[in-house]
N, C-alpha and C. Protein backbone atom coordinates (compact mmCIF):
# COMPACT_ATOMS: atom_id res chain seq x y z
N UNK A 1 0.84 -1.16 0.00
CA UNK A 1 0.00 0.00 0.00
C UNK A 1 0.90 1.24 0.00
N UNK A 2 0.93 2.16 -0.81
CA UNK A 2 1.21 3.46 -0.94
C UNK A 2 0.93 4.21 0.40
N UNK A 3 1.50 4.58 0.98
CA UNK A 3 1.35 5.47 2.27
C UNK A 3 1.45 7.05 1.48
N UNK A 4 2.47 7.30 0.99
CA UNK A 4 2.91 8.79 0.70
C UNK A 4 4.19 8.80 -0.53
N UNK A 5 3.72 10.21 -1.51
CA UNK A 5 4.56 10.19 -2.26
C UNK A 5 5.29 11.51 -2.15
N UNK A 6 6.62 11.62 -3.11
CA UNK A 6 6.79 13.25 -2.72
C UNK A 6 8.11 13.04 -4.05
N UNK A 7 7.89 14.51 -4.68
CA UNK A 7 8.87 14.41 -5.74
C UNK A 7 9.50 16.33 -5.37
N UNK A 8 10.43 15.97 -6.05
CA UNK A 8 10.90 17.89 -6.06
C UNK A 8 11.99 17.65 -7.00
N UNK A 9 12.22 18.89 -7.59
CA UNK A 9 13.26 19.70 -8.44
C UNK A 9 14.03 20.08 -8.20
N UNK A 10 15.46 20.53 -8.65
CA UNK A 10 16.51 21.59 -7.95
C UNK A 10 17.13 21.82 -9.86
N UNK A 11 17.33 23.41 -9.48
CA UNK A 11 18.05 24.07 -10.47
C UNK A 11 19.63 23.83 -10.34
N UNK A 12 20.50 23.29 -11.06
CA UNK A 12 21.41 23.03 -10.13
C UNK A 12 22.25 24.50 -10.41
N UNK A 13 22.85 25.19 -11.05
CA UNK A 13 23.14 26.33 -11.44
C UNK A 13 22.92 27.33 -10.41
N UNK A 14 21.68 27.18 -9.98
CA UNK A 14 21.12 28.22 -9.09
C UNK A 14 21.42 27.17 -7.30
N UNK A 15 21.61 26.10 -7.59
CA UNK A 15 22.06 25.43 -6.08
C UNK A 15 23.75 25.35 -6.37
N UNK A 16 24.02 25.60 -6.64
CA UNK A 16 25.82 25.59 -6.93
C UNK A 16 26.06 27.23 -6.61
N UNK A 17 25.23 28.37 -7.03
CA UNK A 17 25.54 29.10 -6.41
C UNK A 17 25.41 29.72 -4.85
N UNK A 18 24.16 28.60 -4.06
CA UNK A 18 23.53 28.78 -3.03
C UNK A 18 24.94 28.33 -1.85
N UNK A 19 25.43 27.14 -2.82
CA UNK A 19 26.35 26.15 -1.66
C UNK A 19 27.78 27.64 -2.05
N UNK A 20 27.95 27.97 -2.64
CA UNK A 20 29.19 28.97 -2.91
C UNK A 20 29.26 30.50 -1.79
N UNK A 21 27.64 30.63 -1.92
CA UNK A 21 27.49 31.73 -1.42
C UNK A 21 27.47 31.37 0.44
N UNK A 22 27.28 30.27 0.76
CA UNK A 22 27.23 29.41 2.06
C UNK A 22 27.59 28.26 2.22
N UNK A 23 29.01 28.22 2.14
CA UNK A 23 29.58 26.92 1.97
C UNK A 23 29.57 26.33 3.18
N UNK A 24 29.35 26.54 4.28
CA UNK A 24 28.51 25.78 5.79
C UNK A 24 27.23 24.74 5.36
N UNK A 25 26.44 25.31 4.40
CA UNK A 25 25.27 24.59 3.67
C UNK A 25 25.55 23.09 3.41
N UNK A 26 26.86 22.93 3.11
CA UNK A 26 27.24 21.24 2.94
C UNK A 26 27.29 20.76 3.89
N UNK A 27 27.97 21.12 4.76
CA UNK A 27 28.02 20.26 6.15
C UNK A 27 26.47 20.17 6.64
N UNK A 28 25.53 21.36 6.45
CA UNK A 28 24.19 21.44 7.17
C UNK A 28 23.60 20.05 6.74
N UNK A 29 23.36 20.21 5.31
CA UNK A 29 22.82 19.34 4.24
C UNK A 29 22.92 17.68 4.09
N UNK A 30 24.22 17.54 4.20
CA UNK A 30 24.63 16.45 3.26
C UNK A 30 25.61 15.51 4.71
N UNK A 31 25.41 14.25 4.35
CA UNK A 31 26.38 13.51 5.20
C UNK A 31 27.41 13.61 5.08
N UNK A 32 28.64 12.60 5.73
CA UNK A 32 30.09 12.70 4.91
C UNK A 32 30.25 12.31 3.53
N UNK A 33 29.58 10.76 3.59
CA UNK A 33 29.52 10.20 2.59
C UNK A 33 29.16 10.87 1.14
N UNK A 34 28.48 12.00 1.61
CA UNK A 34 27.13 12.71 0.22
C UNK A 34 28.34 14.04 0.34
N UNK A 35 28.80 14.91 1.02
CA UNK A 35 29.11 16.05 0.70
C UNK A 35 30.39 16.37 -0.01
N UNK A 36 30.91 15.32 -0.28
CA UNK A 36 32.38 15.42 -1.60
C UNK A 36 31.89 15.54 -3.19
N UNK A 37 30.57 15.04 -3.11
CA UNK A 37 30.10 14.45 -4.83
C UNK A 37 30.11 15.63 -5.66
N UNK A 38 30.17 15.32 -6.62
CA UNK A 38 29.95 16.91 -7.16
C UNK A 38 28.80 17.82 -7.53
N UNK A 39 28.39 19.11 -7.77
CA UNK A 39 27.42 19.46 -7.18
C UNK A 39 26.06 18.99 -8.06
N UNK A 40 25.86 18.51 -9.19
CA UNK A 40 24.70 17.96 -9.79
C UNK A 40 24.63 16.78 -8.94
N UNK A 41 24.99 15.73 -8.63
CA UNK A 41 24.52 14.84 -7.43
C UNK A 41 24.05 15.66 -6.33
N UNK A 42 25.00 16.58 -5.91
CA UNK A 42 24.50 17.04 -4.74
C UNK A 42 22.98 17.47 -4.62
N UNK A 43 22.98 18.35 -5.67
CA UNK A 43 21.58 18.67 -5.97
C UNK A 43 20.58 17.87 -6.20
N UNK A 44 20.61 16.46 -6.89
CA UNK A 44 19.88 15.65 -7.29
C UNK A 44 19.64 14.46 -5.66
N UNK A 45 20.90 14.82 -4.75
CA UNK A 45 20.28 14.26 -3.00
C UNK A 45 19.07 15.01 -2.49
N UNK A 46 19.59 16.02 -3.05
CA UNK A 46 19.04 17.59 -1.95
C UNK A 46 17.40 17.09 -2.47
N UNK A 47 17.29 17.19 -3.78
CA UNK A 47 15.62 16.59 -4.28
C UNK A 47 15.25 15.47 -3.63
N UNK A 48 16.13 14.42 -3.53
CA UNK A 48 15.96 13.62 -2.61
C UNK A 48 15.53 13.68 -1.62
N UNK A 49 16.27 14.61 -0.91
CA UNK A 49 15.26 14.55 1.12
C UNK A 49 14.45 15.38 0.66
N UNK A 50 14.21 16.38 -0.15
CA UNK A 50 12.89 16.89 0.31
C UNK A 50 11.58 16.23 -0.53
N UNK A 51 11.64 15.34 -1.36
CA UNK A 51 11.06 14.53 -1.98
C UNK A 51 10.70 13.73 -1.07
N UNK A 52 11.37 12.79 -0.12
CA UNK A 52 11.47 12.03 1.15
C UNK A 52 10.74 12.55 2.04
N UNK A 53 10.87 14.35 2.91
CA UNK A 53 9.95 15.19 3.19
C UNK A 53 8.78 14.74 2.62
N UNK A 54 8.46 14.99 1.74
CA UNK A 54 7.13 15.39 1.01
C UNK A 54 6.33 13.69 1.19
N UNK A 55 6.63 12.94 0.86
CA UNK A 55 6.40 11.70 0.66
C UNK A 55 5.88 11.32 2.97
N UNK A 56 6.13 11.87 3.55
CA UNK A 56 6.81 11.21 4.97
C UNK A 56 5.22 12.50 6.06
N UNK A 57 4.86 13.23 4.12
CA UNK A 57 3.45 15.05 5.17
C UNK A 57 4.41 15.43 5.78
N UNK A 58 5.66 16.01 5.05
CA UNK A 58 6.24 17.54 5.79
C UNK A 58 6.50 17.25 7.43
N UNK A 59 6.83 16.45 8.19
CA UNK A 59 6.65 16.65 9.18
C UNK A 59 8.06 17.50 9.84
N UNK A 60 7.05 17.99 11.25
CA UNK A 60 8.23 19.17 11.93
C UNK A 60 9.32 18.53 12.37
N UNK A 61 11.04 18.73 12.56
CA UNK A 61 11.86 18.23 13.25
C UNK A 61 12.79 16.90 12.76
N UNK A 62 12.68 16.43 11.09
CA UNK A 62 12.82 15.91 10.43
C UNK A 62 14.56 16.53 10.57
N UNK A 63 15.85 15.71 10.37
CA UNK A 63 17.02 16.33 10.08
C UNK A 63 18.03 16.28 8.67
N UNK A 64 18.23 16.68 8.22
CA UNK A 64 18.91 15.95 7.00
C UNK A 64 19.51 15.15 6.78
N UNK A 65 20.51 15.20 8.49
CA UNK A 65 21.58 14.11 8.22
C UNK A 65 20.79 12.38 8.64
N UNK A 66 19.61 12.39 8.95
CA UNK A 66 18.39 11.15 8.99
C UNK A 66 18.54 10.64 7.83
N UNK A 67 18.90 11.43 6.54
CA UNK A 67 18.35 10.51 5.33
C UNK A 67 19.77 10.61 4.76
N UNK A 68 20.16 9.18 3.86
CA UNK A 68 21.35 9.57 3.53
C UNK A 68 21.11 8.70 1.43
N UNK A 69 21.50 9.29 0.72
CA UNK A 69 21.65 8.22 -0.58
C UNK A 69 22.65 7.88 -1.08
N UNK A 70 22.05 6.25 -1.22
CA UNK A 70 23.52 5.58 -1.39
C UNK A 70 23.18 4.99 -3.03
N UNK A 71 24.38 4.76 -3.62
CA UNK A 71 24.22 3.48 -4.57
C UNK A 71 24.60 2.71 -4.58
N UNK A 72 23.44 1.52 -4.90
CA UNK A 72 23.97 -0.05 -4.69
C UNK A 72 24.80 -0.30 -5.72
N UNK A 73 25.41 -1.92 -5.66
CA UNK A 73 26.27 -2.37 -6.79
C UNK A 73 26.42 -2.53 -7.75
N UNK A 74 24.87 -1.78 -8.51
CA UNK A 74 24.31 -2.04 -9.90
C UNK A 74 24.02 -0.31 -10.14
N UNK A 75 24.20 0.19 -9.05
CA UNK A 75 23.97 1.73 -9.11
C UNK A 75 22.74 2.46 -9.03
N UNK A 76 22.05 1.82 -8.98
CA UNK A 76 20.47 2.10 -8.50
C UNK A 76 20.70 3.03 -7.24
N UNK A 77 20.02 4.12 -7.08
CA UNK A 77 20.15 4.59 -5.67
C UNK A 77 18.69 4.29 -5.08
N UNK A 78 19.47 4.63 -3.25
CA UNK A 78 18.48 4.33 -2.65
C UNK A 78 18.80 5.07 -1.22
N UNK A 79 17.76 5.13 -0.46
CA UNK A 79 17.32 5.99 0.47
C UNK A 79 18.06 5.10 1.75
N UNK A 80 18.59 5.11 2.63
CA UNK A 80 19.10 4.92 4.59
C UNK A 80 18.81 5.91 4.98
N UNK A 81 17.70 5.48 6.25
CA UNK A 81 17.53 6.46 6.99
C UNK A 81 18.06 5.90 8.58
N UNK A 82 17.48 7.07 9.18
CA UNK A 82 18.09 7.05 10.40
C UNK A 82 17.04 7.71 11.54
N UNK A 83 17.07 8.15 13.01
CA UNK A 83 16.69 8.94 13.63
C UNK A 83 15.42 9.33 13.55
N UNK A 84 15.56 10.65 12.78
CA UNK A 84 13.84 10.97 12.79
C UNK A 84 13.29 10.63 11.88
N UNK A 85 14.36 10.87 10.82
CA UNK A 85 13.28 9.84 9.71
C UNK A 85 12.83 8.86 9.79
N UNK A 86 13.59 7.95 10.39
CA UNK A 86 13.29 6.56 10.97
C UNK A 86 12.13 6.23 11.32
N UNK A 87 12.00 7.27 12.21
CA UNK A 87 10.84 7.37 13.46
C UNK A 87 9.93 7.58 13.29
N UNK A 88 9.45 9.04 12.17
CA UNK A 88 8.54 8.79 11.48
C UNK A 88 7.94 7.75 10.18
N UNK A 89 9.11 7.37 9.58
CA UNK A 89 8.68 6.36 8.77
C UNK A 89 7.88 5.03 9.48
N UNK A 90 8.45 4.90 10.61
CA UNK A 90 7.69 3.59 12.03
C UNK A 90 6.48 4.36 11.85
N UNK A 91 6.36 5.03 12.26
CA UNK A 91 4.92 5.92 12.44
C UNK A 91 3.81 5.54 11.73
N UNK A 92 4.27 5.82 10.37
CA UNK A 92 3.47 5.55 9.47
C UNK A 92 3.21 4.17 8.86
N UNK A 93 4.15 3.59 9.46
CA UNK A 93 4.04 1.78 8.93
C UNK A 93 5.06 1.73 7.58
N UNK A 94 5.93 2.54 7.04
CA UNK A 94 6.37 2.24 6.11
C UNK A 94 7.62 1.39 6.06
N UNK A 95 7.36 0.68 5.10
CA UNK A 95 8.32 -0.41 5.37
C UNK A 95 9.47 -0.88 4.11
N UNK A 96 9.06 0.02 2.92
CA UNK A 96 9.75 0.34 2.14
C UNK A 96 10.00 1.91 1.27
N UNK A 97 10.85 2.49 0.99
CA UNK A 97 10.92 3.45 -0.21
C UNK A 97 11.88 3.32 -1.32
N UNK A 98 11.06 4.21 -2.18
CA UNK A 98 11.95 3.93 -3.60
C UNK A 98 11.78 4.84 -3.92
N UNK A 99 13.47 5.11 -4.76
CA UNK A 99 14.03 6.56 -5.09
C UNK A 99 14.28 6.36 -6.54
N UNK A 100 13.56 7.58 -7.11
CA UNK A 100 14.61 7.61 -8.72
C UNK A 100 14.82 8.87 -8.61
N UNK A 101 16.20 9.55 -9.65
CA UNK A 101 16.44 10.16 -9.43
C UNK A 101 17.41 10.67 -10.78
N UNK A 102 16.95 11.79 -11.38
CA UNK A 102 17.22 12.11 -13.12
C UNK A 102 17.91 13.48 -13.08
N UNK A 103 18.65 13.79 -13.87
CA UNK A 103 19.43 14.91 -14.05
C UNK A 103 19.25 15.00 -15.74
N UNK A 104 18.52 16.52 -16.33
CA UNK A 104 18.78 16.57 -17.77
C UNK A 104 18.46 18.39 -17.46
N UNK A 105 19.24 19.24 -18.45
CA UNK A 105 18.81 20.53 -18.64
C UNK A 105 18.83 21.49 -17.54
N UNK A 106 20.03 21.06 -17.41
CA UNK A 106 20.42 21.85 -15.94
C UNK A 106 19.50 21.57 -14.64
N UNK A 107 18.54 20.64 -14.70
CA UNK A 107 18.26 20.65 -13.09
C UNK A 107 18.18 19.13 -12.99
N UNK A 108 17.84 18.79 -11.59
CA UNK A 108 18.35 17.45 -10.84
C UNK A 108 16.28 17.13 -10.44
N UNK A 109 16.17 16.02 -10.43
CA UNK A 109 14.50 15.74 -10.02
C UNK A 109 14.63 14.28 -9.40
N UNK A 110 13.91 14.39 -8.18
CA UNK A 110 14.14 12.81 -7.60
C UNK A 110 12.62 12.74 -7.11
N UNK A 111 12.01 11.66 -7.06
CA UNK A 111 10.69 10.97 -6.92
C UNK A 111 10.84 9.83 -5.71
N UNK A 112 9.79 10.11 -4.67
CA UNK A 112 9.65 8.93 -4.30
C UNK A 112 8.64 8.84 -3.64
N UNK A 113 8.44 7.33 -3.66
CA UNK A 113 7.72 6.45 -3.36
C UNK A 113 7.67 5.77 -1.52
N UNK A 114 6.79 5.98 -0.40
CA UNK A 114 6.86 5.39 0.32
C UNK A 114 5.45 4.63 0.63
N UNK A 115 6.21 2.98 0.94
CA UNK A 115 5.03 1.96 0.69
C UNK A 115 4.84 1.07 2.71
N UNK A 116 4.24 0.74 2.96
CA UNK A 116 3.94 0.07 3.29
C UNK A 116 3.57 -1.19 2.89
N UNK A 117 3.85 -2.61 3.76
CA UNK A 117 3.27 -3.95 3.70
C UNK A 117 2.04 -3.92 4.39
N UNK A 118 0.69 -4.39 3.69
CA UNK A 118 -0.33 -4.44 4.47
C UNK A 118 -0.39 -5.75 5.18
């Protein structure tokens, strides 16, 4: 069962100048693992959690460093969470999510999917 979905955009042009103008923003943002990549990934994570957000109803107190994206051995990415995300994902019964996640024309777009087992 579909619990919640949530997709978002990022300009990356216009987020390459955000992280320049506040280069603290990476550390805020991004794990260890996520904050070396270069900045079209970066941007295409960043759609990620708030896609994850969106998918999870916005909730208050959510942290960034809760959600982290990894790619598996075939390169598929995918969502580890942690903490509050965690916590709310328990909440809601979800017991799986799925991430895609596209880069064309200067911006980054990631989609996802959170499901529950009924």
């Amino acid at each position: 069962m579909i619990v919640g979905v949530g997709t978002d955009i990022v300009d990356v042009v216009r987020f390459r100048a955000v992280l320049l103008r506040t280069p603290t923003l990476r550390t805020r943002l991004f794990t260890d693992g996520e904050r070396d990549l270069p900045v079209r990934s970066l941007a295409a994570r960043f759609a990620a959690k708030e896609a994850l957000a969106k998918a999870l109803g916005v909730p208050p107190g959510l942290r960034w460093h809760d959600a982290t994206v990894v790619r598996e051995d075939g390169g598929r990415p995918r969502l580890e969470v942690a903490g509050s995300v965690a916590e709310r994902a328990d909440e809601l019964g979800i017991t799986r999510l799925h991430l895609s996640l596209s880069h064309d024309g200067g911006f980054a777009s990631a989609f996802v999917v959170a499901e529950a087992t009924p």
